[in-house]
PDB file of N, CA and C in Angstrom:
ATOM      1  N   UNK A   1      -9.254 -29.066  11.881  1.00  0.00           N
ATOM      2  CA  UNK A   1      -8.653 -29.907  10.871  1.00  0.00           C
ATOM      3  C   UNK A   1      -7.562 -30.766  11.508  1.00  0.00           C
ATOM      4  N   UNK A   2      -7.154 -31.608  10.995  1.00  0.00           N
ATOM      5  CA  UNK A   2      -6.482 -32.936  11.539  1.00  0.00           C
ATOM      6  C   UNK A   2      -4.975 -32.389  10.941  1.00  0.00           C
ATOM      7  N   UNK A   3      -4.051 -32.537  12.163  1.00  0.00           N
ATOM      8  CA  UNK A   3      -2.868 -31.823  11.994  1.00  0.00           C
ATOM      9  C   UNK A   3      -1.645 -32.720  11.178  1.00  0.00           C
ATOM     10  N   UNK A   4      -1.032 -32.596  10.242  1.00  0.00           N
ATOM     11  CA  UNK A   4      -0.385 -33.233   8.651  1.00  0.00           C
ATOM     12  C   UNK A   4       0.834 -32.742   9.104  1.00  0.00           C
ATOM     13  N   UNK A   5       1.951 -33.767   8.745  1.00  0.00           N
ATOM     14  CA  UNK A   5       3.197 -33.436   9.199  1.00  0.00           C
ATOM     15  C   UNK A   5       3.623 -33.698  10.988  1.00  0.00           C
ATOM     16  N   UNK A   6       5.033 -34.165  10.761  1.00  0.00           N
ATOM     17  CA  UNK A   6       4.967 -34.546  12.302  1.00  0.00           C
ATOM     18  C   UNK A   6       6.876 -34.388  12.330  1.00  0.00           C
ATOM     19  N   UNK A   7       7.183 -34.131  13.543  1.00  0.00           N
ATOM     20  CA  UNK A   7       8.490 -34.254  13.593  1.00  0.00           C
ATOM     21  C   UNK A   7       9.272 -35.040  14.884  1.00  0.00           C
ATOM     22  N   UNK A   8      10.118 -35.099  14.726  1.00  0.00           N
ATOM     23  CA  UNK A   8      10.736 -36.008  15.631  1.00  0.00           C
ATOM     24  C   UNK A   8      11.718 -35.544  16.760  1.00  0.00           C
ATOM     25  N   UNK A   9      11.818 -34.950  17.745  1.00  0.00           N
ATOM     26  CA  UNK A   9      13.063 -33.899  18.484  1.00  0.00           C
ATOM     27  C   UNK A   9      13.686 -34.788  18.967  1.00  0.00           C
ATOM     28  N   UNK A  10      15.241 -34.658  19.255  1.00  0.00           N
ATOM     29  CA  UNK A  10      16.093 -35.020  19.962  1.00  0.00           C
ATOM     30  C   UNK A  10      17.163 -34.404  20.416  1.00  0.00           C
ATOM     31  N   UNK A  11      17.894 -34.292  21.674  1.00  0.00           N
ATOM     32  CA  UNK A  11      18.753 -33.500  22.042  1.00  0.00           C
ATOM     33  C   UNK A  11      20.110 -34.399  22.112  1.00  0.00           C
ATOM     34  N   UNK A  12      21.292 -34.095  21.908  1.00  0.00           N
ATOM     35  CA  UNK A  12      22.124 -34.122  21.851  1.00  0.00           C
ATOM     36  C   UNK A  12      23.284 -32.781  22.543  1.00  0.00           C
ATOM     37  N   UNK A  13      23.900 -33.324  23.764  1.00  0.00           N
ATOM     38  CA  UNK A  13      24.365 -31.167  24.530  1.00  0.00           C
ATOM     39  C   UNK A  13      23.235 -30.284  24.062  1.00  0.00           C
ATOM     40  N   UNK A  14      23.606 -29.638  23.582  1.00  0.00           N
ATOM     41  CA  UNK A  14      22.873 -28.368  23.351  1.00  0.00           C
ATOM     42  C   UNK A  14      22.837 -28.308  21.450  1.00  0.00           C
ATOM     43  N   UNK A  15      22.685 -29.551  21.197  1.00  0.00           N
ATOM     44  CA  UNK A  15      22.322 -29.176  20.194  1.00  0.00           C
ATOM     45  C   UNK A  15      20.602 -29.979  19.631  1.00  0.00           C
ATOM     46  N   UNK A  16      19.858 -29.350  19.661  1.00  0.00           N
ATOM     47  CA  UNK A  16      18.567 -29.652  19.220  1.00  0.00           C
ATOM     48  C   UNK A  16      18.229 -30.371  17.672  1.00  0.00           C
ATOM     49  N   UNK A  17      17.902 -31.451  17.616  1.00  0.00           N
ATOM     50  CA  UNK A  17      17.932 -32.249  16.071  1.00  0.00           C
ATOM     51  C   UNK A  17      16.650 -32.612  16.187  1.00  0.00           C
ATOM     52  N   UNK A  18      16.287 -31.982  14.656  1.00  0.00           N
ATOM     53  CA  UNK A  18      14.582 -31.839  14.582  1.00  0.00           C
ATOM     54  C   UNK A  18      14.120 -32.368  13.183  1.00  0.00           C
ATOM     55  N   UNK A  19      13.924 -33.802  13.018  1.00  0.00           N
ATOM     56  CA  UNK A  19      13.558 -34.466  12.060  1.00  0.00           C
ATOM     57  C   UNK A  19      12.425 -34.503  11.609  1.00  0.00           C
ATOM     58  N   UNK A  20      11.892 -33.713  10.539  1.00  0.00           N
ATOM     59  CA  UNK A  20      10.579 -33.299  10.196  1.00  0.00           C
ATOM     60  C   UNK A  20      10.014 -34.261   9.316  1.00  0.00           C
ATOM     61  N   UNK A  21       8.527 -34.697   8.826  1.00  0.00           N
ATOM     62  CA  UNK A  21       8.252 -35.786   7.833  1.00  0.00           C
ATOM     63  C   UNK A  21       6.910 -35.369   7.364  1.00  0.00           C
ATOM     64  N   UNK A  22       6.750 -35.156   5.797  1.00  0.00           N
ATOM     65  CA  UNK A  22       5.675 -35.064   5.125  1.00  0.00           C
ATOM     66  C   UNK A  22       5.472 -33.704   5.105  1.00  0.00           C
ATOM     67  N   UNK A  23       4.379 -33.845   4.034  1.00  0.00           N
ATOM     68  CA  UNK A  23       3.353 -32.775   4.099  1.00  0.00           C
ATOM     69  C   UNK A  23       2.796 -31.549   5.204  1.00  0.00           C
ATOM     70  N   UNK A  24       3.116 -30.265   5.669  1.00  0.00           N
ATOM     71  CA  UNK A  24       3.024 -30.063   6.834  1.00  0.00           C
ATOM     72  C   UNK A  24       1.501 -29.082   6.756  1.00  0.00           C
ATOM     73  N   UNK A  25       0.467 -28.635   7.088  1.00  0.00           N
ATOM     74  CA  UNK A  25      -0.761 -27.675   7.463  1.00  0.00           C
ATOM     75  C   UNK A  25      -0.417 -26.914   8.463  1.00  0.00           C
ATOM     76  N   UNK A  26      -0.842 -26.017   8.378  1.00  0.00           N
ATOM     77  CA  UNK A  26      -0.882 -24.893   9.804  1.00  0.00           C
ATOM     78  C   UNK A  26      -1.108 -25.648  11.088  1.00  0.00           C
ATOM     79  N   UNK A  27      -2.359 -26.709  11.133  1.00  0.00           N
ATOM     80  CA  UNK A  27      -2.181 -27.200  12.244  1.00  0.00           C
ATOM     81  C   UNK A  27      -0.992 -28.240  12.992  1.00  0.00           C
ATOM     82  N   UNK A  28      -0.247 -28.412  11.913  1.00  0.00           N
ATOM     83  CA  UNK A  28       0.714 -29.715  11.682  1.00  0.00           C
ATOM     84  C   UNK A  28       2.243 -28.716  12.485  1.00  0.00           C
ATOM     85  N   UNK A  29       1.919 -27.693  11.719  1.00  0.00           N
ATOM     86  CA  UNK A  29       3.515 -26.882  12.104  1.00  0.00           C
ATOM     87  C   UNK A  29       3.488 -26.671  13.475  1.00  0.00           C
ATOM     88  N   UNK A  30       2.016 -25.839  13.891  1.00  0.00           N
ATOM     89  CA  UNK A  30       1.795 -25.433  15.380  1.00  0.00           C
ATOM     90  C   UNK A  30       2.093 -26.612  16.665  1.00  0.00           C
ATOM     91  N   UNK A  31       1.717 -27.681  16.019  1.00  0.00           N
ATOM     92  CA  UNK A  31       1.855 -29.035  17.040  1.00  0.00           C
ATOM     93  C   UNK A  31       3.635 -29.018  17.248  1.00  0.00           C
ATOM     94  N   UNK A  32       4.113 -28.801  15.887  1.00  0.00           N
ATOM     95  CA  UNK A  32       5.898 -29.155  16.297  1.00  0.00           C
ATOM     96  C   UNK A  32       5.907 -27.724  16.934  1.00  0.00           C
ATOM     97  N   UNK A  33       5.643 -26.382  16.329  1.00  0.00           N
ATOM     98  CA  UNK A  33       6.100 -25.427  17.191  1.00  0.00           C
ATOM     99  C   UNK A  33       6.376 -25.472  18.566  1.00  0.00           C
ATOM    100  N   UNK A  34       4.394 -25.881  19.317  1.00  0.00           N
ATOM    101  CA  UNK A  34       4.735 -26.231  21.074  1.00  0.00           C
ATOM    102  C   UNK A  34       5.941 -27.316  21.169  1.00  0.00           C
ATOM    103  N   UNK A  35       5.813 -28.415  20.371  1.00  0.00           N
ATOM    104  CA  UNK A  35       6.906 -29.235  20.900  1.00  0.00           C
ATOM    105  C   UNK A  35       8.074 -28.838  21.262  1.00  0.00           C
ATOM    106  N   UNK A  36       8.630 -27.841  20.175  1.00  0.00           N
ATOM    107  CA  UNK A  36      10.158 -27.221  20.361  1.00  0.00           C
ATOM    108  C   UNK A  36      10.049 -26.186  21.594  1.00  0.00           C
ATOM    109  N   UNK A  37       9.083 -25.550  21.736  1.00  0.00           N
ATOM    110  CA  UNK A  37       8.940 -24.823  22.585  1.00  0.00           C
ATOM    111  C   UNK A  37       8.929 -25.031  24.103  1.00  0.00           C
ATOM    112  N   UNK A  38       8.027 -26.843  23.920  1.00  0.00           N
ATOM    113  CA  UNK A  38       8.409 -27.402  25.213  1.00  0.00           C
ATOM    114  C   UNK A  38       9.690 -28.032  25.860  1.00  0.00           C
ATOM    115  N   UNK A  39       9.867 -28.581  24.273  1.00  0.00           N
ATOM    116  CA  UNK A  39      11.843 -29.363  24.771  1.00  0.00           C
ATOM    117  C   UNK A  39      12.603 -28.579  25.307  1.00  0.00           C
ATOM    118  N   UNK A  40      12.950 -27.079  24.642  1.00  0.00           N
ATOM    119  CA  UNK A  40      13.605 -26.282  24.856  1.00  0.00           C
ATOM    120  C   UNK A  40      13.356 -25.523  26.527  1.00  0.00           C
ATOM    121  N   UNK A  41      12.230 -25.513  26.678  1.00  0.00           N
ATOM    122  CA  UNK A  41      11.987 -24.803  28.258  1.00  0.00           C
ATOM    123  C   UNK A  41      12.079 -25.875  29.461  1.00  0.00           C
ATOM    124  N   UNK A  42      12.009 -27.256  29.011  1.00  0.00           N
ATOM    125  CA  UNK A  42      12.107 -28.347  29.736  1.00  0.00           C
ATOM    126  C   UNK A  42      13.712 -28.493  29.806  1.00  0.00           C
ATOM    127  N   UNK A  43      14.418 -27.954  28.792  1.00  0.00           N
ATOM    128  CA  UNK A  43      15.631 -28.278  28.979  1.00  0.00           C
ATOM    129  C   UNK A  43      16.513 -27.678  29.505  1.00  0.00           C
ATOM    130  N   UNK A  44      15.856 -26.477  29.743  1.00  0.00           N
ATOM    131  CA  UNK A  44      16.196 -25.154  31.036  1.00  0.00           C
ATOM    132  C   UNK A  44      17.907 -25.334  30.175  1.00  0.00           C
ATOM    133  N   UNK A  45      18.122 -24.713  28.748  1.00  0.00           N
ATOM    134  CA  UNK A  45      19.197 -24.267  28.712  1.00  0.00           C
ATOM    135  C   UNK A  45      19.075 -22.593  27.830  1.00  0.00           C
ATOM    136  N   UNK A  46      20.276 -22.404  28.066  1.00  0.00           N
ATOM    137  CA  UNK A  46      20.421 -20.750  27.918  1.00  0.00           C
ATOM    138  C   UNK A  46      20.648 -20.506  26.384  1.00  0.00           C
ATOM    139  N   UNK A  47      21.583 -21.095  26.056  1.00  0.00           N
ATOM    140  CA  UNK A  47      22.314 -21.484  24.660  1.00  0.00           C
ATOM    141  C   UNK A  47      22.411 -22.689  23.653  1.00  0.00           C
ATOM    142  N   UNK A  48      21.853 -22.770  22.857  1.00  0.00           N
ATOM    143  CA  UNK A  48      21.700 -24.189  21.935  1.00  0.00           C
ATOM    144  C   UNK A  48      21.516 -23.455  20.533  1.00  0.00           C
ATOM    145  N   UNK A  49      21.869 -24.798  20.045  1.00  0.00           N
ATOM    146  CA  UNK A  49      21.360 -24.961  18.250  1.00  0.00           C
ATOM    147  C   UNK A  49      21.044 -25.900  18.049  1.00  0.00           C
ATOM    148  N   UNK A  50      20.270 -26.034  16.599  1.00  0.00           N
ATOM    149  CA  UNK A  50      19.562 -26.839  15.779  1.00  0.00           C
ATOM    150  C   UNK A  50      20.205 -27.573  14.865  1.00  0.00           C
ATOM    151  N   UNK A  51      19.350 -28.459  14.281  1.00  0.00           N
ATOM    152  CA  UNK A  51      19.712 -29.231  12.964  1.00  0.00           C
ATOM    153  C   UNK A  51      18.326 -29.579  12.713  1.00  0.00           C
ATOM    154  N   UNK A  52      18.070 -29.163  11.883  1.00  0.00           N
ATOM    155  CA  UNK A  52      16.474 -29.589  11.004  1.00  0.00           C
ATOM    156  C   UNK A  52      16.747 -30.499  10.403  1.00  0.00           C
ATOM    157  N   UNK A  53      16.211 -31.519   9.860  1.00  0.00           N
ATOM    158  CA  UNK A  53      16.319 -32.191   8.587  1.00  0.00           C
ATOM    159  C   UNK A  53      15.354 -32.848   8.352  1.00  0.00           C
ATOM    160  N   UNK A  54      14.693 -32.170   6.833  1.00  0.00           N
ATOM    161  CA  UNK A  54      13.691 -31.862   6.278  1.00  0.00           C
ATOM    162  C   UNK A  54      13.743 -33.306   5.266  1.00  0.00           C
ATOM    163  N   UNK A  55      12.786 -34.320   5.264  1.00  0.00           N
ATOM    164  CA  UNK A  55      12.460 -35.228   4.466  1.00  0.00           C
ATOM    165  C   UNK A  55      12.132 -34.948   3.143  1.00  0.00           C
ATOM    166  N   UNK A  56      11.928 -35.873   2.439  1.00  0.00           N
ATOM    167  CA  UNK A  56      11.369 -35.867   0.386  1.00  0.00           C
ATOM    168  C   UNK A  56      10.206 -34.599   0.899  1.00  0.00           C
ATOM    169  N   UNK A  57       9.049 -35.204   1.474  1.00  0.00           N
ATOM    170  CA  UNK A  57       7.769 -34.613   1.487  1.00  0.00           C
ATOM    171  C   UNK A  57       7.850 -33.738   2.436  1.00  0.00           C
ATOM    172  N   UNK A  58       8.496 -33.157   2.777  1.00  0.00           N
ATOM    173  CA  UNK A  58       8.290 -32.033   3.930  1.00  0.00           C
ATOM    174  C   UNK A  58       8.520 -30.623   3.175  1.00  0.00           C
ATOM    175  N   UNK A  59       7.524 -30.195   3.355  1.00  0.00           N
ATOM    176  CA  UNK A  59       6.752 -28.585   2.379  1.00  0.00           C
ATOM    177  C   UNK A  59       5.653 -28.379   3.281  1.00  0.00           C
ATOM    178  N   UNK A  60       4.809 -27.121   2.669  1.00  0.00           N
ATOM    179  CA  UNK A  60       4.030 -26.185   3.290  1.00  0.00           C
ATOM    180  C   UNK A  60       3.293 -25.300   2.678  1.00  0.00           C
ATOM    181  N   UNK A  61       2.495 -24.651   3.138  1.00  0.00           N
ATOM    182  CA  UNK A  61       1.735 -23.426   2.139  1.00  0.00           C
ATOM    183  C   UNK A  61       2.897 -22.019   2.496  1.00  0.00           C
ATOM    184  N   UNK A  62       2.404 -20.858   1.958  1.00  0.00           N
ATOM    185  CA  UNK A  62       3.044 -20.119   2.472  1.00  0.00           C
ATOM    186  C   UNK A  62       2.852 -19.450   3.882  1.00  0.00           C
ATOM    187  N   UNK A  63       1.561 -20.129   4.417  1.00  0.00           N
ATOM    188  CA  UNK A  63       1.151 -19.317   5.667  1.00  0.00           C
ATOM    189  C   UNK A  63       1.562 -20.631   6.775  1.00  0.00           C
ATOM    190  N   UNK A  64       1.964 -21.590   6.489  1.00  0.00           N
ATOM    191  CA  UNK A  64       2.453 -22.569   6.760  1.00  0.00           C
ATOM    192  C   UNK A  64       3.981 -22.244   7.122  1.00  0.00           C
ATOM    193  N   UNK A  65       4.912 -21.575   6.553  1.00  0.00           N
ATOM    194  CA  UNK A  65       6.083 -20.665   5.934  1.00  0.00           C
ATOM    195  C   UNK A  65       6.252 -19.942   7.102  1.00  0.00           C
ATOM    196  N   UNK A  66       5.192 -18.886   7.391  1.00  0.00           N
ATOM    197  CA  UNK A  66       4.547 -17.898   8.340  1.00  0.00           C
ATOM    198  C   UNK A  66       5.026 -18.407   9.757  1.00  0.00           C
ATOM    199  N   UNK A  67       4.487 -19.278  10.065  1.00  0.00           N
ATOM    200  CA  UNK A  67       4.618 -20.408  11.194  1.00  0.00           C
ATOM    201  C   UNK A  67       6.001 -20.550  11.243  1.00  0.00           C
ATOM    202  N   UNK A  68       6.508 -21.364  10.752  1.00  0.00           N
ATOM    203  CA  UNK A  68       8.374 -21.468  10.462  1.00  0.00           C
ATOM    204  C   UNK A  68       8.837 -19.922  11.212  1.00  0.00           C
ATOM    205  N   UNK A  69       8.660 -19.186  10.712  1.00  0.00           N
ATOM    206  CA  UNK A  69       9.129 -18.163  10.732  1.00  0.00           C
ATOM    207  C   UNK A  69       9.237 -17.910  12.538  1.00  0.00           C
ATOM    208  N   UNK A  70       7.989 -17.642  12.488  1.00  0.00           N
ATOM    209  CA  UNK A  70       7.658 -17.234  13.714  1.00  0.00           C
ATOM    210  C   UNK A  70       8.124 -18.387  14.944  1.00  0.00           C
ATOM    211  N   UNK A  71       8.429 -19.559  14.577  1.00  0.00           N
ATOM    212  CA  UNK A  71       9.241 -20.514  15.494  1.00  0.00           C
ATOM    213  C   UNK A  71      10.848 -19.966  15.515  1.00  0.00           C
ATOM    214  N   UNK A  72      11.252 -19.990  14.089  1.00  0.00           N
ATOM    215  CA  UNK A  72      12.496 -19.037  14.399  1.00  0.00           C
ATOM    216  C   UNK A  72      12.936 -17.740  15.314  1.00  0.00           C
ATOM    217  N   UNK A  73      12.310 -16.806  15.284  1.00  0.00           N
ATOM    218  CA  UNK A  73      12.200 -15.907  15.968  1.00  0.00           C
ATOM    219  C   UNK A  73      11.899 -16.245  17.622  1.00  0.00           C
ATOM    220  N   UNK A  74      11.161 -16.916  17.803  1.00  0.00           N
ATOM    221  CA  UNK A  74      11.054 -17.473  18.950  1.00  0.00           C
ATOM    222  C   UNK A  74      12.190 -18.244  19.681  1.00  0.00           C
ATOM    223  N   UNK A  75      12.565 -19.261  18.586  1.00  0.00           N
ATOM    224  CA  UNK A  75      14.030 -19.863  19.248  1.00  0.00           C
ATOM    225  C   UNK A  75      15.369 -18.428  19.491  1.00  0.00           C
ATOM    226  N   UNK A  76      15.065 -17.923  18.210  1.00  0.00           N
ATOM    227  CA  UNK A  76      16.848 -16.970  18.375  1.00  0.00           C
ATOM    228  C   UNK A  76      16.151 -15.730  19.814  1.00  0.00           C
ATOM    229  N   UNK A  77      15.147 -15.923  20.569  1.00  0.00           N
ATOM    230  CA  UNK A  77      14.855 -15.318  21.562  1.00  0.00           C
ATOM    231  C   UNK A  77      15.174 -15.973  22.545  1.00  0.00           C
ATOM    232  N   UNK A  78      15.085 -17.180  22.425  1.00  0.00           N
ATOM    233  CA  UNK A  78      14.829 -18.102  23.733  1.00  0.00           C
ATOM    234  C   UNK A  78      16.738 -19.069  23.634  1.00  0.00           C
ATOM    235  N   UNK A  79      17.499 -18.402  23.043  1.00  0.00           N
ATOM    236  CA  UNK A  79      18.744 -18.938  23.009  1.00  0.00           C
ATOM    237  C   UNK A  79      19.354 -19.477  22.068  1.00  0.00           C
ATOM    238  N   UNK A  80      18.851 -19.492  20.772  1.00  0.00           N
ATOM    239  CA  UNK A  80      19.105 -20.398  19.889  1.00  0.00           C
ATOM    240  C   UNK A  80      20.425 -19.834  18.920  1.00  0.00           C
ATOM    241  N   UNK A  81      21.370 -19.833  18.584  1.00  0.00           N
ATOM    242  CA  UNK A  81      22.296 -19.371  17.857  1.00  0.00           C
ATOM    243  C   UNK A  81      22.838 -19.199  16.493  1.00  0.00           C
ATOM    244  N   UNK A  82      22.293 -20.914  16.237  1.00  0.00           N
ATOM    245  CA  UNK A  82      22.522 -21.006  14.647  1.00  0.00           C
ATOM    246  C   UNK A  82      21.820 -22.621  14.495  1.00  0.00           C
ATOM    247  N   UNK A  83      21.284 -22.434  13.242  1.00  0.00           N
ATOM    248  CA  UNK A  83      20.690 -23.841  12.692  1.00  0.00           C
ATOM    249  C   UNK A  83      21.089 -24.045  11.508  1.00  0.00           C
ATOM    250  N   UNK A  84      21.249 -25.248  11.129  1.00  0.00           N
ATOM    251  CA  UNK A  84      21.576 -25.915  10.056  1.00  0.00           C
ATOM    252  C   UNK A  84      20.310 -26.914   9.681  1.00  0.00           C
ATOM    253  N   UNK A  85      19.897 -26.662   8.342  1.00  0.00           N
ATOM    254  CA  UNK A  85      18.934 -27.068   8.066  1.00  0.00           C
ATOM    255  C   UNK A  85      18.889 -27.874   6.583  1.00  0.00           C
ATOM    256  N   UNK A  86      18.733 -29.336   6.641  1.00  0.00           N
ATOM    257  CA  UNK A  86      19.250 -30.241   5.634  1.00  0.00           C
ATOM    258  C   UNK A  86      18.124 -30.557   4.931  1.00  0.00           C
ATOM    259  N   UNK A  87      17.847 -30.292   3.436  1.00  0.00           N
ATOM    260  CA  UNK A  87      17.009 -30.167   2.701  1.00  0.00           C
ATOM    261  C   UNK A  87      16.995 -31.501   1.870  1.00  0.00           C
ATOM    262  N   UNK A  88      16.244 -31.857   1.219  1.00  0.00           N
ATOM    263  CA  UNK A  88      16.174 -33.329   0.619  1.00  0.00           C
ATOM    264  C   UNK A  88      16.065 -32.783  -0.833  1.00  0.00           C
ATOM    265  N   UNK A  89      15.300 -31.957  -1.250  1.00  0.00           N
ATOM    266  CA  UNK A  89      15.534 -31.596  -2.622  1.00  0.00           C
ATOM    267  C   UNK A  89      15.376 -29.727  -2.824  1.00  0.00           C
ATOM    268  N   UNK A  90      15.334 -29.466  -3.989  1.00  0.00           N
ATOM    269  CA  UNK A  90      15.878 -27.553  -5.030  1.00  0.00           C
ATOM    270  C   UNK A  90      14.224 -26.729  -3.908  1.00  0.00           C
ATOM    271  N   UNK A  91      13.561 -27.420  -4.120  1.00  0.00           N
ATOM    272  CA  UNK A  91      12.164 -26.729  -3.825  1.00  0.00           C
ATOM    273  C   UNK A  91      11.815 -26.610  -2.324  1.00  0.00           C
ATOM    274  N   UNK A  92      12.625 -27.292  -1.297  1.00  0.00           N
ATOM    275  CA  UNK A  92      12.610 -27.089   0.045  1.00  0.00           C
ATOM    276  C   UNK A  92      13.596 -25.800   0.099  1.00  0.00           C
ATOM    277  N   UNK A  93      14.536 -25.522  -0.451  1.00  0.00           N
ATOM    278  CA  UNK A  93      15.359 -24.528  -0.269  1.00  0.00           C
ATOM    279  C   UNK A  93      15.290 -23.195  -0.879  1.00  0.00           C
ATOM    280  N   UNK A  94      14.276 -23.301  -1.943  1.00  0.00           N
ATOM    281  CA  UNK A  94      13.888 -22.298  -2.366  1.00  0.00           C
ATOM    282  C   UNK A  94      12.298 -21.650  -1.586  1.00  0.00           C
ATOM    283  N   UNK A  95      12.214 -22.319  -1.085  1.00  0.00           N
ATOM    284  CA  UNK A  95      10.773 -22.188   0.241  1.00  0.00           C
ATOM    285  C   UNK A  95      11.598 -21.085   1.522  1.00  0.00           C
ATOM    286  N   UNK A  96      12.495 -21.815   1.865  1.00  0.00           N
ATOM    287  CA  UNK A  96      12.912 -21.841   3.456  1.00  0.00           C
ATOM    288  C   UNK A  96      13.694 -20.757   2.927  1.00  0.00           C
ATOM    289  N   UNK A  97      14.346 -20.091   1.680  1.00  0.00           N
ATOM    290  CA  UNK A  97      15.220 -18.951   1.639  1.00  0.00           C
ATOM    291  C   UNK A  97      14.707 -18.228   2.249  1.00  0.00           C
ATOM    292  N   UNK A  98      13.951 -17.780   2.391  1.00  0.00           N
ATOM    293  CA  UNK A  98      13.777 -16.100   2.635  1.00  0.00           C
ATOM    294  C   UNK A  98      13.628 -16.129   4.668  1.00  0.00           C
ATOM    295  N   UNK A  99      13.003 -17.452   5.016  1.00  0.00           N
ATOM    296  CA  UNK A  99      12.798 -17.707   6.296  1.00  0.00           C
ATOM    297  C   UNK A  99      14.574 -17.522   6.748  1.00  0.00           C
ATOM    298  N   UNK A 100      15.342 -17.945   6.532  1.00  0.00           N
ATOM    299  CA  UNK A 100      16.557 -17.869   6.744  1.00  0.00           C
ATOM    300  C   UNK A 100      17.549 -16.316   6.738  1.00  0.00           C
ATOM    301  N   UNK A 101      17.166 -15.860   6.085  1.00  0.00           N
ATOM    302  CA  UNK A 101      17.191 -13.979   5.439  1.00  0.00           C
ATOM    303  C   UNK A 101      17.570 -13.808   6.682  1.00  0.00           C
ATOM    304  N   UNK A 102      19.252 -13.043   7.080  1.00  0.00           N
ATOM    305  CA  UNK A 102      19.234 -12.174   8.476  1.00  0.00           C
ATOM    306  C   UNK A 102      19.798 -13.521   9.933  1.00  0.00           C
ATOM    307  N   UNK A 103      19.733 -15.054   9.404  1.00  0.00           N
ATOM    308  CA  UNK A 103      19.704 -14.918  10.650  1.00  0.00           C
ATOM    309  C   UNK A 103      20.719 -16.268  10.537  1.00  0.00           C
ATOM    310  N   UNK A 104      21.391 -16.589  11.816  1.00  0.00           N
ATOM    311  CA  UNK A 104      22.974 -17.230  11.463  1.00  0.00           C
ATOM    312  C   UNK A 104      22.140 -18.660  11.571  1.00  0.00           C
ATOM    313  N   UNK A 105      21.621 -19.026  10.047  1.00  0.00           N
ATOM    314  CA  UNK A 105      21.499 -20.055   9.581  1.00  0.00           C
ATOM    315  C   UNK A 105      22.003 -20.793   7.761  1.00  0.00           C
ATOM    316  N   UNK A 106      21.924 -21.547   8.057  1.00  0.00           N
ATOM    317  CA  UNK A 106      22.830 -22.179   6.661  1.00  0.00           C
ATOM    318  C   UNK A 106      22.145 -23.582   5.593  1.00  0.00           C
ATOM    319  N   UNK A 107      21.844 -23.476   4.857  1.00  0.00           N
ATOM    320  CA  UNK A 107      21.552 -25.244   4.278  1.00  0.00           C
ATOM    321  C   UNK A 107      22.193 -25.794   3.763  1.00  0.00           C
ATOM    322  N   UNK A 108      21.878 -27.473   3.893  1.00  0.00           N
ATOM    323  CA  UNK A 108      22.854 -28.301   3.470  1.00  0.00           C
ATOM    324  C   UNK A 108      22.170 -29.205   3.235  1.00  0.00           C
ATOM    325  N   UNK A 109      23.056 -30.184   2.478  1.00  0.00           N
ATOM    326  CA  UNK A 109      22.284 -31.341   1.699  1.00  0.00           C
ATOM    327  C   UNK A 109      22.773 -32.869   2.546  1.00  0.00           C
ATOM    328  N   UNK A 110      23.826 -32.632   3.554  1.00  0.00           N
ATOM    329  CA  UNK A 110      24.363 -34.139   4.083  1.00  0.00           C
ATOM    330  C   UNK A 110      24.431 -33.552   5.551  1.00  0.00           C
ATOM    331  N   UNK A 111      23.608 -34.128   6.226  1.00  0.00           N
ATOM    332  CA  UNK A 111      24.383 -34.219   7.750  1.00  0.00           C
ATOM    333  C   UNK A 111      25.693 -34.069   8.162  1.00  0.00           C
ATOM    334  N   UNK A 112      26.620 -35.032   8.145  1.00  0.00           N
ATOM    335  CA  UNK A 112      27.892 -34.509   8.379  1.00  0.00           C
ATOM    336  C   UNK A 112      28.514 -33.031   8.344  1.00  0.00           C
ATOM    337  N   UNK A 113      28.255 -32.342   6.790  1.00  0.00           N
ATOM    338  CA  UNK A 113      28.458 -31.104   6.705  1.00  0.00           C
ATOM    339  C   UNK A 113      27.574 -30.490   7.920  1.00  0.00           C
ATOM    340  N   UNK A 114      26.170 -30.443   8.067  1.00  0.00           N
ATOM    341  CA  UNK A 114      25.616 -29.907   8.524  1.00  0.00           C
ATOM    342  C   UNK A 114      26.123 -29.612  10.234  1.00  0.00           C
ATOM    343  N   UNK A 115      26.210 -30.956  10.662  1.00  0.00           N
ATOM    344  CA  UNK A 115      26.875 -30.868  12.209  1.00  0.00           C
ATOM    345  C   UNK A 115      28.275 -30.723  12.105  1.00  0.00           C
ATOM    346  N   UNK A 116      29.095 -30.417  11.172  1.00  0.00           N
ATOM    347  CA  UNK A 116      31.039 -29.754  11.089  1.00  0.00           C
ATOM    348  C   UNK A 116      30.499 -28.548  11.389  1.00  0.00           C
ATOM    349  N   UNK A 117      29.223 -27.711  10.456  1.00  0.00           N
ATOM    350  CA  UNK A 117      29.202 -26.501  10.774  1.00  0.00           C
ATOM    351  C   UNK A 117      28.835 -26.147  12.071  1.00  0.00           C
ATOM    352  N   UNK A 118      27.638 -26.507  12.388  1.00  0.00           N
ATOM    353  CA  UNK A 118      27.065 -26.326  13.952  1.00  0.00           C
ATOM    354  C   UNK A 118      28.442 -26.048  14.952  1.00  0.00           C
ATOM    355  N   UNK A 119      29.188 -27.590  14.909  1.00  0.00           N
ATOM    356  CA  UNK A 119      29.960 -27.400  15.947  1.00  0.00           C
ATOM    357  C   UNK A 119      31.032 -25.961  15.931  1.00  0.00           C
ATOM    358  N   UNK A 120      31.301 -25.678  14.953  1.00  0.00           N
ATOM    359  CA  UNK A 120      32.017 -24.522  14.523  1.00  0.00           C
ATOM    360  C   UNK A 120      31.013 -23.123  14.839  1.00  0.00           C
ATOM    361  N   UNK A 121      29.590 -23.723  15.168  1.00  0.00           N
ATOM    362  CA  UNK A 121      29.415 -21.885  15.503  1.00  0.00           C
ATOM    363  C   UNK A 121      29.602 -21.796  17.067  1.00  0.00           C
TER     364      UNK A 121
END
């Protein structure tokens, strides 16, 4: 199946900014998964964080969810500390709760807030 959803990485120090867009499929998530997976090992660092920020249309199934998850776990292995993750509307955040459950991440609705916090972890 033809992979839906696409995101955008950029680094900034050590902080990873991951601009997601649309509709996402299992095959859609897995494509950003390697991506992060590659930035991050290409970037040969020890310690970093994130900033997601999740567009109008950026959602998922729940096995879609699954995926998320399992990228998380992967980053807070591979160095990751804390993410801040900026939601566009009620129903992205009621998705991503439980993915968040346990682990030093936070949501927010404005950038600014989002990177005051980062820099503070």
């Amino acid at each position: 199946m033809k992979a839906h959803g696409y995101a955008d990485l950029s680094w900034n120090k050590n902080v990873l900014t991951l601009d997601a867009y649309g509709p996402f499929n299992e095959e859609g998530i897995k494509l950003v998964f390697e991506q992060v997976k590659e930035s991050v090992l290409n970037k040969n660092i020890k310690h970093w964080c994130r900033i997601e920020k999740l567009d109008e249309e950026t959602m998922g199934s729940a096995l879609t969810l699954s995926f998320v998850n399992e990228l998380y776990l992967w980053a807070d292995k591979h160095g990751c500390y804390a993410t801040a993750v900026i939601i566009s509307n009620l129903i992205q955040a009621q998705a991503i709760a439980d993915v968040l459950t346990g682990k030093n991440a936070k949501l927010f609705q404005h950038i600014d807030e989002a990177q005051k916090w980062i820099s503070l972890q």
